[in-house]
Protein backbone atom coordinates (compact mmCIF):
# COMPACT_ATOMS: atom_id res chain seq x y z
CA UNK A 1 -10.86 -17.14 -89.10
CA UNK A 2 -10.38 -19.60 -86.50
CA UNK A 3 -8.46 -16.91 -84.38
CA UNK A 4 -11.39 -14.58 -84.63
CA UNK A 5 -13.75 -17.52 -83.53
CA UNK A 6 -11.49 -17.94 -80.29
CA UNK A 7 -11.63 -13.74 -79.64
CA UNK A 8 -15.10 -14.42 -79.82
CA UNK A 9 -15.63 -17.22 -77.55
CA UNK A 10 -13.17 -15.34 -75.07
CA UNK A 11 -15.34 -12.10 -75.18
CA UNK A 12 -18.50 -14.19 -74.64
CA UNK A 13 -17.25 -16.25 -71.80
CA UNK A 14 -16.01 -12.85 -69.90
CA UNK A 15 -19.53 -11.14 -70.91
CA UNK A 16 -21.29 -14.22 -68.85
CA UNK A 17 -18.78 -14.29 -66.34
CA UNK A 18 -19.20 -10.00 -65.59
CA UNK A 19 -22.56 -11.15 -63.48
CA UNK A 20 -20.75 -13.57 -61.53
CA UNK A 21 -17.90 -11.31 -60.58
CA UNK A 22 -20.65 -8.97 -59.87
CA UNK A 23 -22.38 -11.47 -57.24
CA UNK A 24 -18.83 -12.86 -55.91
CA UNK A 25 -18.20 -8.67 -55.06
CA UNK A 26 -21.62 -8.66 -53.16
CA UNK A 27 -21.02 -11.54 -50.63
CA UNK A 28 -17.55 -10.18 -50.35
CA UNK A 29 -19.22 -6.92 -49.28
CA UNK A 30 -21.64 -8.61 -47.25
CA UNK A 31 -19.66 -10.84 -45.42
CA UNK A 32 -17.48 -7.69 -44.33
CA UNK A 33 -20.08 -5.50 -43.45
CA UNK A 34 -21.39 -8.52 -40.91
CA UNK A 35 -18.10 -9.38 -39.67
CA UNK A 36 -17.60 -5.90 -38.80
CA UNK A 37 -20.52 -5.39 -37.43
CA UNK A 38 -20.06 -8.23 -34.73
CA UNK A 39 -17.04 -6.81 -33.82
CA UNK A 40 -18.63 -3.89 -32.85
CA UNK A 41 -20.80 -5.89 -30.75
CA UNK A 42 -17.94 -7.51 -29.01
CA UNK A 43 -16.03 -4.11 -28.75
CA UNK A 44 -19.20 -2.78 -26.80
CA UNK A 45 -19.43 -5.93 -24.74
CA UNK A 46 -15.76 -5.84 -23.91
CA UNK A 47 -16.08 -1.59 -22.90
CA UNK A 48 -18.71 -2.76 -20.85
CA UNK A 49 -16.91 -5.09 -19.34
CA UNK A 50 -13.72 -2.89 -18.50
CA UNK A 51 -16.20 -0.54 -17.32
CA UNK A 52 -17.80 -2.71 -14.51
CA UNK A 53 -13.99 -3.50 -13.68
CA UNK A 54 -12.71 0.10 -13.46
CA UNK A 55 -15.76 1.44 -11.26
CA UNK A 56 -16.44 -1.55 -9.05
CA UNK A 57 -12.46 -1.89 -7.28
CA UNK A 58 -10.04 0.74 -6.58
CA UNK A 59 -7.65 1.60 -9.27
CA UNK A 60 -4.42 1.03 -6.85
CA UNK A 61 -5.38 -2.65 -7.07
CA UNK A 62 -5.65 -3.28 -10.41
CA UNK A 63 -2.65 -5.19 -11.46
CA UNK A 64 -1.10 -6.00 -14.85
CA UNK A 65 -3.39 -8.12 -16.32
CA UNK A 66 -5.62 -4.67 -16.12
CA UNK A 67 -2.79 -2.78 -18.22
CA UNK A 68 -3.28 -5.73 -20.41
CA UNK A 69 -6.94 -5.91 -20.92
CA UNK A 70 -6.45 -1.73 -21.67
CA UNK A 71 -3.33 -2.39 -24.15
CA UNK A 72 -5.26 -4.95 -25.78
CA UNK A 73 -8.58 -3.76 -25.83
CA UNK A 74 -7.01 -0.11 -27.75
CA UNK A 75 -5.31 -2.22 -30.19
CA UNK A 76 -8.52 -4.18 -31.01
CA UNK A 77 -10.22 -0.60 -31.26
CA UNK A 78 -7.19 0.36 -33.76
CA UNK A 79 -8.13 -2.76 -35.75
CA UNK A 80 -11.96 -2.27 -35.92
CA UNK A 81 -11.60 1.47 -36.63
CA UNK A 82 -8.74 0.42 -40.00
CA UNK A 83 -11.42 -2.36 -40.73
CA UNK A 84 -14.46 0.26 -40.96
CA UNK A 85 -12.05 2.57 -43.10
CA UNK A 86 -11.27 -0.19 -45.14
CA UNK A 87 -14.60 -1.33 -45.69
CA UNK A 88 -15.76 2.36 -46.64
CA UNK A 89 -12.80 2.62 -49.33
CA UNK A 90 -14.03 -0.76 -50.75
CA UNK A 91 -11.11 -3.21 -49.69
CA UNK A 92 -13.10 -5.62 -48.72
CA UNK A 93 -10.64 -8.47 -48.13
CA UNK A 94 -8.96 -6.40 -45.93
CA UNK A 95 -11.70 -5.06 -43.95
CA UNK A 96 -12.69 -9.08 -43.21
CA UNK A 97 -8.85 -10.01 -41.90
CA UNK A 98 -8.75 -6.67 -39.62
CA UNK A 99 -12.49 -7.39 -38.16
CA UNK A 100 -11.36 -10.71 -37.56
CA UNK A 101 -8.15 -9.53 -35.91
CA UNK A 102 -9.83 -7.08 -33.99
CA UNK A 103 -12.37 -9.84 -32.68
CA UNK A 104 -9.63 -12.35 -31.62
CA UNK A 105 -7.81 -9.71 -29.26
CA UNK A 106 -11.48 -9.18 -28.18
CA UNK A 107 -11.89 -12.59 -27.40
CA UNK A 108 -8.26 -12.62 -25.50
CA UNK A 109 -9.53 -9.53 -23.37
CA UNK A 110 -13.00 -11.45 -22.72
CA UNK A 111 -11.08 -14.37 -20.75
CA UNK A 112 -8.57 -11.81 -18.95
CA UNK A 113 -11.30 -9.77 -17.96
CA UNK A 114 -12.76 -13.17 -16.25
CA UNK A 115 -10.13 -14.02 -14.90
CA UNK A 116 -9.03 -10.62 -13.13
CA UNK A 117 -12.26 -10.30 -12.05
CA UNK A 118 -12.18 -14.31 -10.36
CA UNK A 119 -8.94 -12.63 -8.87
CA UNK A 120 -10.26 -9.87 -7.59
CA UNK A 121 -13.49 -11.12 -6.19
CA UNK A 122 -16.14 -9.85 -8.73
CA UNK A 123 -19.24 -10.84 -10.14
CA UNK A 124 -19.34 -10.00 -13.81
CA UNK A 125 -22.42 -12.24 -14.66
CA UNK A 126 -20.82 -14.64 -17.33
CA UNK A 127 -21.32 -14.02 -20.72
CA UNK A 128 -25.04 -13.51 -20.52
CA UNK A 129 -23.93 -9.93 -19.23
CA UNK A 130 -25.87 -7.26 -21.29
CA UNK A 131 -25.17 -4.12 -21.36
CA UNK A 132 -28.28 -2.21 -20.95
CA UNK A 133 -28.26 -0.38 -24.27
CA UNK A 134 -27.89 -2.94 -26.12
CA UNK A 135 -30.52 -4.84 -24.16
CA UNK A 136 -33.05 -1.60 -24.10
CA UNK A 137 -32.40 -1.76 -28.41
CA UNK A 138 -32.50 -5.44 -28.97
CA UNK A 139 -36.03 -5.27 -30.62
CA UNK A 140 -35.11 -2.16 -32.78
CA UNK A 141 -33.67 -2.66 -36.44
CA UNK A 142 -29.89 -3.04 -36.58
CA UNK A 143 -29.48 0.27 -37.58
CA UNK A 144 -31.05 1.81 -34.07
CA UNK A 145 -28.44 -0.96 -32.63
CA UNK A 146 -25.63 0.35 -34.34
CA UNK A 147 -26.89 4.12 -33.49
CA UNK A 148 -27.49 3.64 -29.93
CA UNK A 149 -23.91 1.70 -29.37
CA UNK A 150 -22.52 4.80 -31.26
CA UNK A 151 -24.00 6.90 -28.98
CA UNK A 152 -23.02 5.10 -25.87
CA UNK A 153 -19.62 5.09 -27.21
CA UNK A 154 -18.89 8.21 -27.98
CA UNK A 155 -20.48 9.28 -24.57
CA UNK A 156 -17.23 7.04 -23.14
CA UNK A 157 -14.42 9.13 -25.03
């Protein structure tokens, strides 16, 4: 008797715990789908950036720090791209550590992009640069954001 008692206390507390697990699931989710969707951001910021470099100075004078930025800036792509297919498959967790990864090596090609460009003479405008279709779809919802970056992107390839 008292062993069915305890089955039933155990099978009550995991009913009332099911909505909880539910909610836990949902910020999971959430939290990935935002992390990954500032790392797009910075991925667009940071082809932006490499852009400005690449068509403002001959290519002949770009030095290693450039094969750097390009090295790093690819494996940060790799990382976002693993991170969006993990996020569609559900992983979660995952998806949250590769955005994250992804955004770090962004932020490492951020400061070498800086400081090739103090090297080579060139005015990148600080952080506050914008790149223009981001700045032309800052008023729109997030998903004409994410649709014109897409664009843009894929216009790059």
């Amino acid at each position: 008797m008292r062993r069915v008692g305890l089955v039933a206390l155990v099978l009550a507390l995991l009913v009332a715990a099911a909505p909880l697990a539910q909610l836990a699931s949902a910020e999971n989710d959430r939290s990935a789908e935002v992390l990954i969707q500032n790392a797009k951001r910075l991925q667009q910021f940071v082809h932006y950036r490499n852009s400005l470099i690449s068509t403002s100075v001959n290519i002949t004078l770009l030095n290693e720090t450039w094969s750097t930025i390009l090295n790093l800036t690819a494996q940060a792509d790799q990382y976002l791209d693993l991170a969006v297919q993990l996020y569609s498959s559900g992983n979660y967790t995952a998806a949250k550590e590769l955005a994250l990864k992804a955004m770090d090596l962004y932020s490492d090609v951020l400061e070498l992009q800086s400081e090739l460009a103090e090297e080579l003479g060139l005015e990148l405008g600080g952080v506050a640069v914008v790149p223009p279709a981001v700045e032309a779809a800052r008023a729109a919802p997030p998903e004409e954001l994410e649709r014109v970056l897409l664009c843009r992107m894929s216009r790059k390839d």
